[in-house]
N, C-alpha and C. Protein backbone atom coordinates (compact mmCIF):
# COMPACT_ATOMS: atom_id res chain seq x y z
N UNK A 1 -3.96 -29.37 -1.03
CA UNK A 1 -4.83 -28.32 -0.53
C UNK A 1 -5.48 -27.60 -1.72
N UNK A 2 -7.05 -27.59 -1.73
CA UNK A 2 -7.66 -26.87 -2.76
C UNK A 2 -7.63 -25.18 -2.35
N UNK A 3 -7.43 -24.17 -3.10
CA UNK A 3 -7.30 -23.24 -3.01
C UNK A 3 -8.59 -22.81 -2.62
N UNK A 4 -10.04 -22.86 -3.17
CA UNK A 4 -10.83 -22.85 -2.41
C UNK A 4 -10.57 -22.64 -0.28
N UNK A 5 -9.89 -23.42 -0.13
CA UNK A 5 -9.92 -24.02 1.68
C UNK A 5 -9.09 -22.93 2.03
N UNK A 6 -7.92 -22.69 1.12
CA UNK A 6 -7.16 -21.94 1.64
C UNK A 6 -7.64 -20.31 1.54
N UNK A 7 -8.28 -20.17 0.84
CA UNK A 7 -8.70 -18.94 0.57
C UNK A 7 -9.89 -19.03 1.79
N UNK A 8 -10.43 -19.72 2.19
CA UNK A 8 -10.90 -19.70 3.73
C UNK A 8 -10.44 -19.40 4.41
N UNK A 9 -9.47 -20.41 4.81
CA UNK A 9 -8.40 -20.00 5.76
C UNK A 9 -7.87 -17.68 6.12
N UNK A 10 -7.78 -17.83 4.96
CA UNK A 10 -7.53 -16.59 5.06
C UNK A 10 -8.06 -15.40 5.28
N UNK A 11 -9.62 -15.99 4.77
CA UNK A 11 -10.89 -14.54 4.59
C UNK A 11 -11.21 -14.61 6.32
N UNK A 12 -11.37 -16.21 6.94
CA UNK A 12 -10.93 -16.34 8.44
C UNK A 12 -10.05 -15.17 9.14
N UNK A 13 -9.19 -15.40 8.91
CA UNK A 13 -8.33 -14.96 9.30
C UNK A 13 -7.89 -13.17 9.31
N UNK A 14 -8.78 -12.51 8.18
CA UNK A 14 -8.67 -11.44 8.22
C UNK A 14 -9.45 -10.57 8.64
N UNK A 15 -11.02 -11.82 8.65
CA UNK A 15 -12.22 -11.30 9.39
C UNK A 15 -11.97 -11.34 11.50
N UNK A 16 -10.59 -12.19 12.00
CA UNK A 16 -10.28 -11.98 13.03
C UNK A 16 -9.37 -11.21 13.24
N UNK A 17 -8.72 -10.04 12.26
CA UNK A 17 -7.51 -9.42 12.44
C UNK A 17 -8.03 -8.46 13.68
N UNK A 18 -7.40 -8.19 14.39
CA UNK A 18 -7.05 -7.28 15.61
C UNK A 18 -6.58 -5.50 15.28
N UNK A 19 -5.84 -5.93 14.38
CA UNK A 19 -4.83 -4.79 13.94
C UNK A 19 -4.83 -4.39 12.58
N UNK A 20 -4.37 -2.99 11.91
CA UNK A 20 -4.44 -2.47 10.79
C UNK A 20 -2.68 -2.50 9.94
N UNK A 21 -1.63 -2.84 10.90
CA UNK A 21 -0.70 -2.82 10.34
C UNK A 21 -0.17 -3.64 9.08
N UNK A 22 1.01 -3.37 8.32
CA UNK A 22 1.20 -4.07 6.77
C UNK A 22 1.47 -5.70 7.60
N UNK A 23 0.81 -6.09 6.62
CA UNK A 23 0.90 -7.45 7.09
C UNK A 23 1.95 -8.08 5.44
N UNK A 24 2.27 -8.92 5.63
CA UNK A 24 3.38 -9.83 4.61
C UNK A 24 2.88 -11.27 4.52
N UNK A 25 2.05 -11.60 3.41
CA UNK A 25 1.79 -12.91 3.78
C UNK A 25 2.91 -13.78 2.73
N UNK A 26 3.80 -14.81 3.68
CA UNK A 26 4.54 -15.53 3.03
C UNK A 26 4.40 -17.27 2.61
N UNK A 27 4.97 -17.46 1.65
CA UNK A 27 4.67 -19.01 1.18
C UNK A 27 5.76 -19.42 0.15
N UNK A 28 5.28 -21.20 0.08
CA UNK A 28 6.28 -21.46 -1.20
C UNK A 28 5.26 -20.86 -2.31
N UNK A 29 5.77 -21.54 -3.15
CA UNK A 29 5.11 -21.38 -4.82
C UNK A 29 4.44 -22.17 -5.48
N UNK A 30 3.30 -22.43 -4.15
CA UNK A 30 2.30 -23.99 -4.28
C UNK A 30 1.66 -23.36 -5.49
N UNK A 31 0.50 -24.01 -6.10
CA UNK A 31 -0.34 -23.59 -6.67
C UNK A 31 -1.81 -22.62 -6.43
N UNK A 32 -1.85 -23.10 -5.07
CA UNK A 32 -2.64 -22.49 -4.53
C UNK A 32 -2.83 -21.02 -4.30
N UNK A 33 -1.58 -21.03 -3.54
CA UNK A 33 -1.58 -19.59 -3.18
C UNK A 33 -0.89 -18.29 -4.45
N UNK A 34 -0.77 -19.10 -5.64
CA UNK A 34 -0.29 -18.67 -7.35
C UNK A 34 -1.65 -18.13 -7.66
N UNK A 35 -2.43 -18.79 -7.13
CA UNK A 35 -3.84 -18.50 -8.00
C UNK A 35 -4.53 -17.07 -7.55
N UNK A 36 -5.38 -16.76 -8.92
CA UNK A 36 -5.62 -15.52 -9.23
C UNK A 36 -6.66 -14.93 -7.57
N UNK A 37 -7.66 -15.80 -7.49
CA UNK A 37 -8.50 -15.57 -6.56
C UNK A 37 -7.83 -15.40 -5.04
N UNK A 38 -6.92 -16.02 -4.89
CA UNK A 38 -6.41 -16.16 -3.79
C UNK A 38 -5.45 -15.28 -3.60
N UNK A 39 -4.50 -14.82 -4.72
CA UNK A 39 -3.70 -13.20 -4.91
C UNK A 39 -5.05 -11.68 -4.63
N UNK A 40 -6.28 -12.52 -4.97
CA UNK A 40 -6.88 -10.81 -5.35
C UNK A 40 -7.29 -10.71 -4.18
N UNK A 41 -7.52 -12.02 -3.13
CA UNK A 41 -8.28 -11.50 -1.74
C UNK A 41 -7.00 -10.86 -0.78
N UNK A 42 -5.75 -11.39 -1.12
CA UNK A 42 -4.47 -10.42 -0.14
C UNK A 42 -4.76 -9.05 -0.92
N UNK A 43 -4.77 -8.55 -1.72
CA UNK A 43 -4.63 -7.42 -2.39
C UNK A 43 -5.39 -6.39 -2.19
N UNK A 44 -6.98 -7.08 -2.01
CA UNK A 44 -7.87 -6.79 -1.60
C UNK A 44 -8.00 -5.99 0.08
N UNK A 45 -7.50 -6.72 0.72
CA UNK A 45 -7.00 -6.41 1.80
C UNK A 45 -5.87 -5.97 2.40
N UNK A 46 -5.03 -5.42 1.67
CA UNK A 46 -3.50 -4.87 1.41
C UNK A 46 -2.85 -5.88 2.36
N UNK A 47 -2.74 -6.58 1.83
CA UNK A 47 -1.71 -8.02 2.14
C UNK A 47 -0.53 -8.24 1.14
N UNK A 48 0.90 -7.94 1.43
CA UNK A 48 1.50 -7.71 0.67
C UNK A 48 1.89 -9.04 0.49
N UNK A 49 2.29 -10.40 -1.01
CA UNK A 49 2.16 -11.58 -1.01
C UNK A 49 3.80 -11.63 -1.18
N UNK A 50 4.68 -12.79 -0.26
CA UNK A 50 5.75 -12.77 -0.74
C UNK A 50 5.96 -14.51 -0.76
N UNK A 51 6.77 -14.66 -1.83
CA UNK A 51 7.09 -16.25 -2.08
C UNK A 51 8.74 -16.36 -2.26
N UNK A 52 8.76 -17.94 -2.11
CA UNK A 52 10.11 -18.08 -2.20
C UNK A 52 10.79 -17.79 -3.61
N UNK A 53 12.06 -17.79 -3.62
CA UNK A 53 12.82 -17.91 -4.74
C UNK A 53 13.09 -19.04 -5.55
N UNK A 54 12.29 -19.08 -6.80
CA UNK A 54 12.16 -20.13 -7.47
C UNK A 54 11.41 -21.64 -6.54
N UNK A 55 12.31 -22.89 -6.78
CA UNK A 55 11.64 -23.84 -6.63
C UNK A 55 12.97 -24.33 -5.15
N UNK A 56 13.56 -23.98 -4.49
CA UNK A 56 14.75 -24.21 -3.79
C UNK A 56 14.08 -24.79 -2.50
N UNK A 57 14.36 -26.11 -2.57
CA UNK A 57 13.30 -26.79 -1.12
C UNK A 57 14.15 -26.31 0.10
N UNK A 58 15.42 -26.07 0.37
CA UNK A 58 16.06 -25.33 1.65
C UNK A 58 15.09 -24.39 1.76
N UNK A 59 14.66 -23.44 1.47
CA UNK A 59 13.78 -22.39 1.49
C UNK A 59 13.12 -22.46 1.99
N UNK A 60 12.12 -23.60 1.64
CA UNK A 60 11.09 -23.87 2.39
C UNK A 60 11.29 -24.58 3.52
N UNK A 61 11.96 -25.50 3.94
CA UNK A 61 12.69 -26.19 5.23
C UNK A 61 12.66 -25.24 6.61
N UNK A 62 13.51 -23.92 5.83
CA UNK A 62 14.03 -22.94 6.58
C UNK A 62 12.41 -22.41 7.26
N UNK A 63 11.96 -21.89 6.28
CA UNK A 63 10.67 -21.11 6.89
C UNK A 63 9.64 -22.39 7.43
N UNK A 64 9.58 -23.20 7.26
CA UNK A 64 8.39 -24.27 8.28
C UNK A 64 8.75 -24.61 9.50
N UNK A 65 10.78 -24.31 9.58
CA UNK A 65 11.34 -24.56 10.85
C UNK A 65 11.14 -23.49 12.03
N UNK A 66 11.03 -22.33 11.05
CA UNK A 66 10.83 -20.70 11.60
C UNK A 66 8.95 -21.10 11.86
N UNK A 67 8.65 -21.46 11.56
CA UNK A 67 6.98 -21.45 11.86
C UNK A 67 6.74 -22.32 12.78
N UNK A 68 7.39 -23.61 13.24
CA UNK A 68 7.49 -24.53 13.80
C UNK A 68 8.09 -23.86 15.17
N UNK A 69 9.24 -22.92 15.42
CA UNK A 69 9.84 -22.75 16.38
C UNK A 69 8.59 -21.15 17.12
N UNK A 70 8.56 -20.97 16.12
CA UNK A 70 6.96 -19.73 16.27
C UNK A 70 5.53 -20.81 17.28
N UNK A 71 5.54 -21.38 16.42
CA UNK A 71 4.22 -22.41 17.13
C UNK A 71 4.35 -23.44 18.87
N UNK A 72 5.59 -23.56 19.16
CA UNK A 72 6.19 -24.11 19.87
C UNK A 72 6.42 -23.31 20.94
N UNK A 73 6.97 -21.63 20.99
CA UNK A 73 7.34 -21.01 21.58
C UNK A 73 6.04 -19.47 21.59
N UNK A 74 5.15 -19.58 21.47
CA UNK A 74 4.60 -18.30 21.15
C UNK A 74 2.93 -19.01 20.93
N UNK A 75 2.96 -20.37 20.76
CA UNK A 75 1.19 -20.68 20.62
C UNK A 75 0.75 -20.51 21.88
N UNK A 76 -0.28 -19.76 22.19
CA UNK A 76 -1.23 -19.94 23.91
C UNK A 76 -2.46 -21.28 23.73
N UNK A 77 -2.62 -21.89 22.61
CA UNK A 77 -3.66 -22.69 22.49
C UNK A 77 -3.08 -23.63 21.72
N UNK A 78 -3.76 -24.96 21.87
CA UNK A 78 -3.35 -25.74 21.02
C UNK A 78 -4.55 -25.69 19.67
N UNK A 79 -4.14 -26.05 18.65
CA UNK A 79 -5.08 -25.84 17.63
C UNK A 79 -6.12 -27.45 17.12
């Protein structure tokens, strides 16, 4: 994933926000979401950025299973 796309993804995503509350945006410690441009648009938008601890792939397992059981139980649309 080029950070470019993802930084779409997100300016998307904030241009559909609903709500003003702290939002937490979480991830591993791709490169992507490391990068400067892509830290300054959460910041920008008080998006507080949180990543995993170090490089520990359980970590990430854990939270795609938590996003997976989110998407499964809580999507109204398919994407």
């Amino acid at each position: 994933m080029k950070t470019s796309d993802i930084k779409k993804a997100l300016t998307k995503a904030i241009a559909n926000r609903s709500y003003q509350n702290l939002v937490i945006h979480h991830s591993d410690r791709g490169l992507q979401y490391c990068a400067y441009d892509y830290k300054e648009t959460l910041f920008n938008n008080g998006i507080l950025p949180s990543m995993t601890d170090g490089y520990d792939c359980y970590q990430n397992a854990l939270a795609e299973r938590i996003n997976g059981i989110l998407k499964q139980e809580f999507l109204l649309y398919k994407c």
